[in-house]
PDB file of N, CA and C in Angstrom:
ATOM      1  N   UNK A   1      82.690  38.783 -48.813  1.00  0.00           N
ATOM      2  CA  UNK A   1      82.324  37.646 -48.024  1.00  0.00           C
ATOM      3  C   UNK A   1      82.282  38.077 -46.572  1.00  0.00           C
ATOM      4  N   UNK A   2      81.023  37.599 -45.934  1.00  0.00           N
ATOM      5  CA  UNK A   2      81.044  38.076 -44.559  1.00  0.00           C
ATOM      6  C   UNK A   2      81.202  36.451 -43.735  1.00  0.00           C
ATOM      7  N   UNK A   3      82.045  36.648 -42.683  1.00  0.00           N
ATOM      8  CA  UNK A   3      82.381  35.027 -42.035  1.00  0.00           C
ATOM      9  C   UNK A   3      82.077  35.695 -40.950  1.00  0.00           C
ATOM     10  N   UNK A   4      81.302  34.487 -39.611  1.00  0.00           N
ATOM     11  CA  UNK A   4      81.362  35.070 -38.246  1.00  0.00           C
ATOM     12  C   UNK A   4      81.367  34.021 -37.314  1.00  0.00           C
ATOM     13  N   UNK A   5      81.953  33.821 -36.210  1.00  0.00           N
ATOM     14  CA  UNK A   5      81.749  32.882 -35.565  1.00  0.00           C
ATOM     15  C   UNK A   5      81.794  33.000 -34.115  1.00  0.00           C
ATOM     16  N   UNK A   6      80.580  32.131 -33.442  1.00  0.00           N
ATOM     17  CA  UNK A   6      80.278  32.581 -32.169  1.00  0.00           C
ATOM     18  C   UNK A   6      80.887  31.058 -31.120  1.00  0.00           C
ATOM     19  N   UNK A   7      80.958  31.562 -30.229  1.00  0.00           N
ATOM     20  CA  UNK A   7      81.520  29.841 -29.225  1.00  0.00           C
ATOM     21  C   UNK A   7      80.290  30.066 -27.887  1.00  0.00           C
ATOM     22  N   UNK A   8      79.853  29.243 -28.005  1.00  0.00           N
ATOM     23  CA  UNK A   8      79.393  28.505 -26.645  1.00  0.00           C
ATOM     24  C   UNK A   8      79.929  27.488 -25.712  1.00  0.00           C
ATOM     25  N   UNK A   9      80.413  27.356 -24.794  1.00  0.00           N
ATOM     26  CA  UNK A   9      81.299  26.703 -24.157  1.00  0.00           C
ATOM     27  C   UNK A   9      82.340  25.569 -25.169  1.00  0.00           C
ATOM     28  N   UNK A  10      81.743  24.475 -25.687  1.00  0.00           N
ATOM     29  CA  UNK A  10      82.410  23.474 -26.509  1.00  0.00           C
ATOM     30  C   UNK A  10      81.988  23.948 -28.291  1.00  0.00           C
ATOM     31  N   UNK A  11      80.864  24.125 -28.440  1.00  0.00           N
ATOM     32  CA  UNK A  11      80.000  24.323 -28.947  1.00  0.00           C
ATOM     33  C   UNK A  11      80.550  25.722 -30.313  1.00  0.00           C
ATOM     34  N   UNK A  12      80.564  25.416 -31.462  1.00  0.00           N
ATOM     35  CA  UNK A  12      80.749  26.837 -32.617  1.00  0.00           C
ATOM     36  C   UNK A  12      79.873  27.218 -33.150  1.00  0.00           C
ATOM     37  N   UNK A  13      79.053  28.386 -33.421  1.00  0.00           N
ATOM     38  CA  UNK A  13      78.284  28.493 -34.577  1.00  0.00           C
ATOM     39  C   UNK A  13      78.838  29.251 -35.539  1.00  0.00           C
ATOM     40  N   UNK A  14      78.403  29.422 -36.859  1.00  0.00           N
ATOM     41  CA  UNK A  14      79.436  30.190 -37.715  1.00  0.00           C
ATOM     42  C   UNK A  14      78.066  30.649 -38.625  1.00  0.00           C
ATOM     43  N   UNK A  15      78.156  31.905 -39.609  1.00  0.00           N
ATOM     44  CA  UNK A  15      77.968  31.852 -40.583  1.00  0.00           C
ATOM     45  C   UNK A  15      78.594  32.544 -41.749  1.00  0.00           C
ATOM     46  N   UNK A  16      78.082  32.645 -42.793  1.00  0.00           N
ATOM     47  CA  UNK A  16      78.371  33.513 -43.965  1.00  0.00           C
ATOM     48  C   UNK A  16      77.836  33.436 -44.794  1.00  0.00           C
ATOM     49  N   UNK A  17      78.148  35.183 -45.296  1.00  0.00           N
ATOM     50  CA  UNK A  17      77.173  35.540 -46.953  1.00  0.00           C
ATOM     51  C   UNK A  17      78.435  35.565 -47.919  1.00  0.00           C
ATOM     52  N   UNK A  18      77.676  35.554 -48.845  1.00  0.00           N
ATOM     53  CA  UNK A  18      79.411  35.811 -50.063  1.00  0.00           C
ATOM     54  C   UNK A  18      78.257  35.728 -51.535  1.00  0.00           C
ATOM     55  N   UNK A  19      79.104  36.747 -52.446  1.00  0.00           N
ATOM     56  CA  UNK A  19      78.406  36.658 -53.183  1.00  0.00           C
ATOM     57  C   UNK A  19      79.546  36.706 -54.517  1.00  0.00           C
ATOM     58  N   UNK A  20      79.038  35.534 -55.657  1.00  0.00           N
ATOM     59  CA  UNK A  20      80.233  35.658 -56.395  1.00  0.00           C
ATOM     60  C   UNK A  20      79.627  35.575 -57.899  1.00  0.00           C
ATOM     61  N   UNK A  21      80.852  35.875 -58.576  1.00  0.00           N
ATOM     62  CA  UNK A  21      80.843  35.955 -60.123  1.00  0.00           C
ATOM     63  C   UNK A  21      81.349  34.811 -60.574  1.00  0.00           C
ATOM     64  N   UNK A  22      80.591  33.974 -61.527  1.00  0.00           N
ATOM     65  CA  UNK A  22      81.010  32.546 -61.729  1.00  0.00           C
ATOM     66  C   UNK A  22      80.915  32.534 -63.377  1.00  0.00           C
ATOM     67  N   UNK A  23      81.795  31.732 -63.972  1.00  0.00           N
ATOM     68  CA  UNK A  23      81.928  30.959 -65.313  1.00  0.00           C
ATOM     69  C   UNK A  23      80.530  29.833 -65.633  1.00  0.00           C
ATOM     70  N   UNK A  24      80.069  30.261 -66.550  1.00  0.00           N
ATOM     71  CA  UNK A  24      79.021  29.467 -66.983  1.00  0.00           C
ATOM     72  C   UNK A  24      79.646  28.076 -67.316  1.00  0.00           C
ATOM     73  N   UNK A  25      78.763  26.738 -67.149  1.00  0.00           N
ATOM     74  CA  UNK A  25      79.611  25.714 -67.777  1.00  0.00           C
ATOM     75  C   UNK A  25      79.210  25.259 -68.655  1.00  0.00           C
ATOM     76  N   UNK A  26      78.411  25.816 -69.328  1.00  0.00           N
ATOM     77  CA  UNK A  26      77.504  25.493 -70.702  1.00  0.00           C
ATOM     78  C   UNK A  26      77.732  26.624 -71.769  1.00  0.00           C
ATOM     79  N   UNK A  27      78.468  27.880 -71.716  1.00  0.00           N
ATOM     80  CA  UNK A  27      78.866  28.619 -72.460  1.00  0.00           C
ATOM     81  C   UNK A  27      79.813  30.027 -72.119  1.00  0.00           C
ATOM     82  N   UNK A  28      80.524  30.851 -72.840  1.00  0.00           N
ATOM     83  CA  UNK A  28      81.750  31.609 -72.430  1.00  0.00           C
ATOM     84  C   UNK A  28      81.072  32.541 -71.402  1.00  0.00           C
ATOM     85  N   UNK A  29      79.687  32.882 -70.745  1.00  0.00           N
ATOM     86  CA  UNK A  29      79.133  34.080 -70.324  1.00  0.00           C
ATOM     87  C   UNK A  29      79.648  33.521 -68.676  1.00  0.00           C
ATOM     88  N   UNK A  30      79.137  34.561 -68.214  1.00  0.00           N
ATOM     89  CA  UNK A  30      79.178  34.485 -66.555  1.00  0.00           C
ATOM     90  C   UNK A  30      78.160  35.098 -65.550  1.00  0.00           C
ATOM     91  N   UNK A  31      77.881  34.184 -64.542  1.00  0.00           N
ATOM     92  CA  UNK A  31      76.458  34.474 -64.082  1.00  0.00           C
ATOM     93  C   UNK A  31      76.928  34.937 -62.296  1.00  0.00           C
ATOM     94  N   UNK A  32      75.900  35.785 -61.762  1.00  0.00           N
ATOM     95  CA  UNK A  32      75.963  35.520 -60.534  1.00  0.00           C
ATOM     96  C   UNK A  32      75.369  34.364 -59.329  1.00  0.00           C
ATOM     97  N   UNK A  33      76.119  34.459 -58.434  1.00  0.00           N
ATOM     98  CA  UNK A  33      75.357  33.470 -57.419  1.00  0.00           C
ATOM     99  C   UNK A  33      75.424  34.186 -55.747  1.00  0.00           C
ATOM    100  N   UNK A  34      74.354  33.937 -55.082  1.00  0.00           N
ATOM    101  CA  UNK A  34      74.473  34.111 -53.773  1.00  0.00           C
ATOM    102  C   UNK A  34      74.564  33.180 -53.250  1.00  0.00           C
ATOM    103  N   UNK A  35      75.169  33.021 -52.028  1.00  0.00           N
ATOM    104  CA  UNK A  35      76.008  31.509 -51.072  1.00  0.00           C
ATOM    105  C   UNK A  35      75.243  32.300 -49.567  1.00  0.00           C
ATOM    106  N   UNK A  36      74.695  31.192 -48.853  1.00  0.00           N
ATOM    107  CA  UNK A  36      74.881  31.954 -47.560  1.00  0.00           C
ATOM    108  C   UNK A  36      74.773  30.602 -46.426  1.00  0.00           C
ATOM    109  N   UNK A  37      75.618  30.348 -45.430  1.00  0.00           N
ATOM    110  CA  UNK A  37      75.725  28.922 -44.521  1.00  0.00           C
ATOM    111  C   UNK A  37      75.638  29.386 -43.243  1.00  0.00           C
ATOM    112  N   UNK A  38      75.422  28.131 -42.482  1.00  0.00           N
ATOM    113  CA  UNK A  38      74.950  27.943 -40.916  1.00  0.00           C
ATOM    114  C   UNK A  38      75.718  27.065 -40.861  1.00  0.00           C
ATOM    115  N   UNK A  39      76.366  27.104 -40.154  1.00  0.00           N
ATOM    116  CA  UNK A  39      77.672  26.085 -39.948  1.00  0.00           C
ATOM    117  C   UNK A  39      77.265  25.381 -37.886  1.00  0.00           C
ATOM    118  N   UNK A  40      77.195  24.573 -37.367  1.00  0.00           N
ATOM    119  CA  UNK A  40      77.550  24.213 -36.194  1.00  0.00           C
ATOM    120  C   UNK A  40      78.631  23.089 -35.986  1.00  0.00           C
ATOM    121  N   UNK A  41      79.635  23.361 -35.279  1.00  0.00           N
ATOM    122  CA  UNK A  41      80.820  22.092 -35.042  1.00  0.00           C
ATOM    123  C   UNK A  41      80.788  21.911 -33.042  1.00  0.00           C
ATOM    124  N   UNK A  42      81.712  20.515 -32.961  1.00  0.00           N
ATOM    125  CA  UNK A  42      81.789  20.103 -31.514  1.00  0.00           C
ATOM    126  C   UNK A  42      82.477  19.226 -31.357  1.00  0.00           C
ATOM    127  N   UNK A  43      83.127  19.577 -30.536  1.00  0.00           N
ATOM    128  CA  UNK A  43      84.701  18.696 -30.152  1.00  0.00           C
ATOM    129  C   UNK A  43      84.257  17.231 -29.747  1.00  0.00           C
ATOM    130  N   UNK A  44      84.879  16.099 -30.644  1.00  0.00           N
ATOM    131  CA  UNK A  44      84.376  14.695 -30.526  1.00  0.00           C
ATOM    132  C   UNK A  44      85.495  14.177 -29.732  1.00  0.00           C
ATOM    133  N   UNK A  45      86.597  14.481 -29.436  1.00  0.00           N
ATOM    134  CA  UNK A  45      87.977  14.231 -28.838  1.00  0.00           C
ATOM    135  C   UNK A  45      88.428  15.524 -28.976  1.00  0.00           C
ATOM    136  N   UNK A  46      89.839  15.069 -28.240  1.00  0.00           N
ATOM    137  CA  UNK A  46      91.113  16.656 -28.239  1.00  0.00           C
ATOM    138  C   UNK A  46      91.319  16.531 -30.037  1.00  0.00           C
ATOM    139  N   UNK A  47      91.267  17.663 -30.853  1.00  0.00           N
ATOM    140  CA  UNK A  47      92.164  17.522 -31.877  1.00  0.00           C
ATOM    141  C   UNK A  47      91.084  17.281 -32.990  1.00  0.00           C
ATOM    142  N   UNK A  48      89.575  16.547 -32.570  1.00  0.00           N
ATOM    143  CA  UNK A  48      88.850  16.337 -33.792  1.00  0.00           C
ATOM    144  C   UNK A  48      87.420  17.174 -33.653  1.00  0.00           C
ATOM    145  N   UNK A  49      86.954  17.090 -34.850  1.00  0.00           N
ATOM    146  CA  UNK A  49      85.869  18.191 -34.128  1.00  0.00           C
ATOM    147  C   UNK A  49      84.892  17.628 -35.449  1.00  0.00           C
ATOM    148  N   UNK A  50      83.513  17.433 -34.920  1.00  0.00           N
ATOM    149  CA  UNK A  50      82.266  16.930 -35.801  1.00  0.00           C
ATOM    150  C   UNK A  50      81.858  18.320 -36.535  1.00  0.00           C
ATOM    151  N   UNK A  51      81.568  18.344 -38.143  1.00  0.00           N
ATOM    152  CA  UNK A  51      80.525  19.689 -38.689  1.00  0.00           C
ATOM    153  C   UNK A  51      79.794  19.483 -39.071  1.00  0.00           C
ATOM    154  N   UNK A  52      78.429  20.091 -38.778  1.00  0.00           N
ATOM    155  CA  UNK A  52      77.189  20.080 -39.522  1.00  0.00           C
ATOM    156  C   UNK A  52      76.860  21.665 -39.882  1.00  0.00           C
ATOM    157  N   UNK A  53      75.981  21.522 -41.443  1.00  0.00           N
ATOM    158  CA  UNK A  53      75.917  22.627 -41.938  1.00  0.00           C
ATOM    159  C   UNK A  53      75.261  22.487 -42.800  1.00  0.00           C
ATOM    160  N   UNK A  54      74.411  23.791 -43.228  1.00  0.00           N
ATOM    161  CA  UNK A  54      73.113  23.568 -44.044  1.00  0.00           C
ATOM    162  C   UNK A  54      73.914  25.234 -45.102  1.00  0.00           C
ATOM    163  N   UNK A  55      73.569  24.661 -46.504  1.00  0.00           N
ATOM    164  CA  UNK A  55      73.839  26.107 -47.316  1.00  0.00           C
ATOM    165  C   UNK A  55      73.147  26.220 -48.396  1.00  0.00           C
ATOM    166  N   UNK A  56      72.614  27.310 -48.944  1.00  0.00           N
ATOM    167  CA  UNK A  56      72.116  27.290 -49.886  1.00  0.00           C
ATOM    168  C   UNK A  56      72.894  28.657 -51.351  1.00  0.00           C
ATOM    169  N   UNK A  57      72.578  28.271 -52.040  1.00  0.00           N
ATOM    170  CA  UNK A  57      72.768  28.626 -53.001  1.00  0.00           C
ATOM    171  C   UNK A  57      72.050  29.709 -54.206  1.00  0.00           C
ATOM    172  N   UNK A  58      71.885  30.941 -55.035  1.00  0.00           N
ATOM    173  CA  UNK A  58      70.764  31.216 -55.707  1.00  0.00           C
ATOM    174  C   UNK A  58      71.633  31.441 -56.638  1.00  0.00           C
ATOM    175  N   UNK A  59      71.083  31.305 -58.059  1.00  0.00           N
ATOM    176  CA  UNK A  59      72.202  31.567 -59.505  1.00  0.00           C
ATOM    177  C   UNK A  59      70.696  32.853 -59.871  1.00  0.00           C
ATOM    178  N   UNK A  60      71.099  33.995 -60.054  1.00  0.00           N
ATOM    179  CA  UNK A  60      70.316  34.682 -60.045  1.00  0.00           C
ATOM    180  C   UNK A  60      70.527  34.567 -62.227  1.00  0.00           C
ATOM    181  N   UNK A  61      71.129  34.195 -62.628  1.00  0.00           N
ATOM    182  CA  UNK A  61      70.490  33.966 -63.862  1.00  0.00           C
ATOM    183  C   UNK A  61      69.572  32.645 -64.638  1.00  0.00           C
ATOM    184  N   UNK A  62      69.830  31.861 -63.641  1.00  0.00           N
ATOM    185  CA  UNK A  62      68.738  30.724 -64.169  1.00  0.00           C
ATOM    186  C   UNK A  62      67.582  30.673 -62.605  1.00  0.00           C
ATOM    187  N   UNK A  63      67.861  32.017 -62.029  1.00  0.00           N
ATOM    188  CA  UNK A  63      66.510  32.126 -60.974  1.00  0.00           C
ATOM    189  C   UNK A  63      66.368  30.382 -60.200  1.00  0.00           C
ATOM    190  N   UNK A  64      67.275  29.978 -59.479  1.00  0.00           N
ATOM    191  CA  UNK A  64      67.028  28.456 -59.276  1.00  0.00           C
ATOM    192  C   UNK A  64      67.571  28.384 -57.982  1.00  0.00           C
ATOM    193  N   UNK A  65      67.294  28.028 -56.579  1.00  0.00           N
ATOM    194  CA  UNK A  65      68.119  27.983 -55.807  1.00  0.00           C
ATOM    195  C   UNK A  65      68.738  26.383 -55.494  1.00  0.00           C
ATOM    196  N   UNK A  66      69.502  26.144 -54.999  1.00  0.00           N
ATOM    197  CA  UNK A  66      70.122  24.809 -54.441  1.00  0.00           C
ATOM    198  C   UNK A  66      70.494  24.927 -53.504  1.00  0.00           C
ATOM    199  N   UNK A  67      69.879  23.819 -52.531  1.00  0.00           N
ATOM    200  CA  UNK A  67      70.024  23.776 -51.078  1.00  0.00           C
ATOM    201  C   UNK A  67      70.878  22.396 -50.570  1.00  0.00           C
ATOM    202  N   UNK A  68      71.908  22.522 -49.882  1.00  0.00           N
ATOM    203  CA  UNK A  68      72.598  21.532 -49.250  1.00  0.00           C
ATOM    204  C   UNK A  68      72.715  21.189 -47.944  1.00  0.00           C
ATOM    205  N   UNK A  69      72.852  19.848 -47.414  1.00  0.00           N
ATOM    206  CA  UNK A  69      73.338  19.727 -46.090  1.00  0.00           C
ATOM    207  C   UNK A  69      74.478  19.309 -45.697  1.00  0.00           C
ATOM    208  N   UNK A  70      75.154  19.217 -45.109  1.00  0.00           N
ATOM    209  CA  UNK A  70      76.557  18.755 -45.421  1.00  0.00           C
ATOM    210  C   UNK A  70      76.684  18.398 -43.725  1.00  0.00           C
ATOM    211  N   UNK A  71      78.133  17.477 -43.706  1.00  0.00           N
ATOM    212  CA  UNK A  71      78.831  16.642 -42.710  1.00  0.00           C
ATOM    213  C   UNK A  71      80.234  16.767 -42.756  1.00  0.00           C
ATOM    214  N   UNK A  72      80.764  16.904 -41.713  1.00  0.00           N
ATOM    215  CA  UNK A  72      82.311  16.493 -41.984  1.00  0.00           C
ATOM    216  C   UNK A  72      83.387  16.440 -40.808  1.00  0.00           C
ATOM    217  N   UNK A  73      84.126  16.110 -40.598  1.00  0.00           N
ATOM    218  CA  UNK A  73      84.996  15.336 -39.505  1.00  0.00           C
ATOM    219  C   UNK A  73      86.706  16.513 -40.086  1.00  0.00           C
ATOM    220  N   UNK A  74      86.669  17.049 -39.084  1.00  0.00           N
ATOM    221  CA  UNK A  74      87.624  18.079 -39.070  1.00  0.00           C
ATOM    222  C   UNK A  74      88.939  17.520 -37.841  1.00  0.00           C
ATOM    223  N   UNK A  75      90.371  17.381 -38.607  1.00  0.00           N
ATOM    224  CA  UNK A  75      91.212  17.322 -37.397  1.00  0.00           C
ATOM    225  C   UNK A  75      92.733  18.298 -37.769  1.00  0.00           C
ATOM    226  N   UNK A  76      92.653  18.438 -36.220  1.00  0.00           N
ATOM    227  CA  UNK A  76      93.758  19.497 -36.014  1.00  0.00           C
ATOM    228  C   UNK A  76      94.804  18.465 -35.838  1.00  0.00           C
ATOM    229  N   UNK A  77      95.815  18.734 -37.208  1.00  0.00           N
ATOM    230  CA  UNK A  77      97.376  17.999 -37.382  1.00  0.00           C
ATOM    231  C   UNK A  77      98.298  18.943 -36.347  1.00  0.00           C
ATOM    232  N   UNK A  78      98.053  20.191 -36.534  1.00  0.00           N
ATOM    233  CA  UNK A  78      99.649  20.842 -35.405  1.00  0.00           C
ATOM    234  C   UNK A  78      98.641  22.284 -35.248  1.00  0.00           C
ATOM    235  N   UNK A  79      99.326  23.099 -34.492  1.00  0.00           N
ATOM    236  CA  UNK A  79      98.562  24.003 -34.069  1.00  0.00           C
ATOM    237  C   UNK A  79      98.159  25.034 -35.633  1.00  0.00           C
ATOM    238  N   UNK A  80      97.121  25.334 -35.880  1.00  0.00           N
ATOM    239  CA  UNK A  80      96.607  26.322 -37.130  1.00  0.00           C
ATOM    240  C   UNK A  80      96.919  25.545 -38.577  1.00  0.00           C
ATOM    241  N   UNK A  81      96.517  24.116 -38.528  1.00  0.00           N
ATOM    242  CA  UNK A  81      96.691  23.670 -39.766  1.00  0.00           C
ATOM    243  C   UNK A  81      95.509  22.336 -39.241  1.00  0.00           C
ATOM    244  N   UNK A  82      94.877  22.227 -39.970  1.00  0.00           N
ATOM    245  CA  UNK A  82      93.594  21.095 -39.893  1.00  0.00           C
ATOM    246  C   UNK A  82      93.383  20.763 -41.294  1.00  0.00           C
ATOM    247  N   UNK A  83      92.828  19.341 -41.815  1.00  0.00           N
ATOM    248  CA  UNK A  83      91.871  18.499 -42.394  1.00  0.00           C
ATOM    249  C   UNK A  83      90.881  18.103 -42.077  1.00  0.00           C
ATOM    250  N   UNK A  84      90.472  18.072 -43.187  1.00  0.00           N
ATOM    251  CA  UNK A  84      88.649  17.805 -43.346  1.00  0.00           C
ATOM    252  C   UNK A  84      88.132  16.951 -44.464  1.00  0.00           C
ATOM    253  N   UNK A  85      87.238  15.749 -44.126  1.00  0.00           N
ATOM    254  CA  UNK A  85      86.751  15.563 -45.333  1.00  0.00           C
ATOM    255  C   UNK A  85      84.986  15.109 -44.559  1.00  0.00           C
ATOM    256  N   UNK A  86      84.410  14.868 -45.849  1.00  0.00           N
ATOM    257  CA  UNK A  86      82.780  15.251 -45.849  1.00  0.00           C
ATOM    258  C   UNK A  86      81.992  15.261 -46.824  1.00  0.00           C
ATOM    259  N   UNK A  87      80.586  15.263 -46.755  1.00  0.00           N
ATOM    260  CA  UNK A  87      80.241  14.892 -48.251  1.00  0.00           C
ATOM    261  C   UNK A  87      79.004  16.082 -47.821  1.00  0.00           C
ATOM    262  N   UNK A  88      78.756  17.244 -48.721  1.00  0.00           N
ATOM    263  CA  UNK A  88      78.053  17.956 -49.279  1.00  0.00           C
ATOM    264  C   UNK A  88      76.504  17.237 -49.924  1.00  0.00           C
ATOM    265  N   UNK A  89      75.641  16.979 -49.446  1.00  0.00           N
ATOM    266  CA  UNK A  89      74.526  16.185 -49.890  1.00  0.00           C
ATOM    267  C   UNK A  89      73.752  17.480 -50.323  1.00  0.00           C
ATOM    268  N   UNK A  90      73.266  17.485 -51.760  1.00  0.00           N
ATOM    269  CA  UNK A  90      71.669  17.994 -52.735  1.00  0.00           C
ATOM    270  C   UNK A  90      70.671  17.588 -52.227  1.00  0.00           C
ATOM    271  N   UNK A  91      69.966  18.456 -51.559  1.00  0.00           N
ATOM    272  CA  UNK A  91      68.821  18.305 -51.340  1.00  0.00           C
ATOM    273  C   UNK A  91      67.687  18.672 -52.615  1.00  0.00           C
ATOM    274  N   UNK A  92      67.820  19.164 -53.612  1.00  0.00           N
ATOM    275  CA  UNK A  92      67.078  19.068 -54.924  1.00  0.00           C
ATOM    276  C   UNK A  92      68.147  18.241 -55.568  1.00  0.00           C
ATOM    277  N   UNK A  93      67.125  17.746 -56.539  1.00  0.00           N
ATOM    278  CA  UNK A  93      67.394  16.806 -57.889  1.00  0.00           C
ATOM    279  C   UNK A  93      68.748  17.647 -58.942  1.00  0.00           C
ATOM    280  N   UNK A  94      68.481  18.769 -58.805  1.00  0.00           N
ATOM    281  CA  UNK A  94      69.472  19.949 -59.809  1.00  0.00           C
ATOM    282  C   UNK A  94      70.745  20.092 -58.473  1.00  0.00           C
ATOM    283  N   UNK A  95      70.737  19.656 -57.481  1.00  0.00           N
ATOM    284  CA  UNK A  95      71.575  19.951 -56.449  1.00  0.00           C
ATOM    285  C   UNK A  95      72.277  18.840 -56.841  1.00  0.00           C
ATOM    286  N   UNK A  96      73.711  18.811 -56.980  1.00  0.00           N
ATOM    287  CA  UNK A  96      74.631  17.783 -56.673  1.00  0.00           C
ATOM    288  C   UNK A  96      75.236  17.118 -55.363  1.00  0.00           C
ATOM    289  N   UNK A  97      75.466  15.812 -55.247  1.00  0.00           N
ATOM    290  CA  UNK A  97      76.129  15.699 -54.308  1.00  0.00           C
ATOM    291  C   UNK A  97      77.902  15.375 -54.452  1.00  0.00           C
ATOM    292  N   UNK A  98      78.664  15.760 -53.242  1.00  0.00           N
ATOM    293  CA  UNK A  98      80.325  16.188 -53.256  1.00  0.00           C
ATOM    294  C   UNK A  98      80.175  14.686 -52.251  1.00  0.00           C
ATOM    295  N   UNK A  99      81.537  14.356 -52.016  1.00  0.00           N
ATOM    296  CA  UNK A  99      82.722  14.189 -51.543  1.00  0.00           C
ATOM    297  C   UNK A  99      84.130  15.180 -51.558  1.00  0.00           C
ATOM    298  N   UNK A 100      84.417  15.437 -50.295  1.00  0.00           N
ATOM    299  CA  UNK A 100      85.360  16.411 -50.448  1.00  0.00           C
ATOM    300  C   UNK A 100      86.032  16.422 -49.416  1.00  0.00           C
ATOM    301  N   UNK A 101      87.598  16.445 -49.655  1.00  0.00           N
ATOM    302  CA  UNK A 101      88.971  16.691 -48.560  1.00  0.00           C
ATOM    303  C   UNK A 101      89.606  17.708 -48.826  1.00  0.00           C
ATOM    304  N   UNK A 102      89.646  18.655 -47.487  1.00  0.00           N
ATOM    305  CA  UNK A 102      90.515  19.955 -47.948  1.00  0.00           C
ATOM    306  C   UNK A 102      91.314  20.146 -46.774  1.00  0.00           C
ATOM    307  N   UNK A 103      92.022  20.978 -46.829  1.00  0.00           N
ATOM    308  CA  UNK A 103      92.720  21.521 -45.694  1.00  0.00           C
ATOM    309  C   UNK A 103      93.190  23.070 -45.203  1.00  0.00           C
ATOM    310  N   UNK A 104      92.964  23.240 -44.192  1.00  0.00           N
ATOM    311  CA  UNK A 104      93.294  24.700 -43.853  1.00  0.00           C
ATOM    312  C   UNK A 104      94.212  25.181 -42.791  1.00  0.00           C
ATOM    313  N   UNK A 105      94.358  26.165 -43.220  1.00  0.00           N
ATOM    314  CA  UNK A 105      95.893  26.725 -42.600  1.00  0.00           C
ATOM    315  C   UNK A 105      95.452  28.267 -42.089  1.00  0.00           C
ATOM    316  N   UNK A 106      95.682  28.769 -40.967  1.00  0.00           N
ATOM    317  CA  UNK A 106      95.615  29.408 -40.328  1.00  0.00           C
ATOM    318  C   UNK A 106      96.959  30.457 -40.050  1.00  0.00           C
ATOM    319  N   UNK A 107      96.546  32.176 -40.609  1.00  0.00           N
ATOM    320  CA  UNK A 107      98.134  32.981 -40.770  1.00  0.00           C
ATOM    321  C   UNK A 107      97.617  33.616 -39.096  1.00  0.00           C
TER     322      UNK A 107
END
């Protein structure tokens, strides 16, 4: 997985490639996929920060890509520990859409 992230005064850009080995969910085999995102975030207050981000997806065994856009509202609880939640929108019909809350911690 490659992560990178650049700052412009307030302003983040980020991206990443990653490429993974996944469990089929229709039978015991396992397929690959390529992931690769554009991430931009921006401080809405001290402590909260707006994300927008576009990612796409390729399952190189059913040759299909899926493309997403996504949103999400990020806040810093104490220093190197934040929440997030956001909804992952499908932009194809085979694309699903998320709701999703996670949290991250910073070593």
């Amino acid at each position: 997985m490659v992560f990178q992230k650049f700052h412009f005064e307030e302003w983040k850009l980020g991206f990443q490639v990653e490429l993974d080995r996944l469990k089929d969910q229709d039978q015991q085999t396992m397929h690959t996929e390529f992931l690769q995102t554009l991430t931009i975030s921006h401080s809405i207050i001290k402590g909260i920060d707006g994300i927008a981000e576009t990612y796409y997806t390729y399952d190189f065994k059913a040759h299909q890509f899926s493309n997403f856009i996504n949103t999400a509202i990020q806040i810093e609880i104490v220093k190197d520990f934040k929440l997030d939640a956001g909804l992952n929108y499908g932009l194809q019909h085979t694309a699903d859409k998320h709701y999703f809350l996670g949290a991250s911690y910073r070593l």
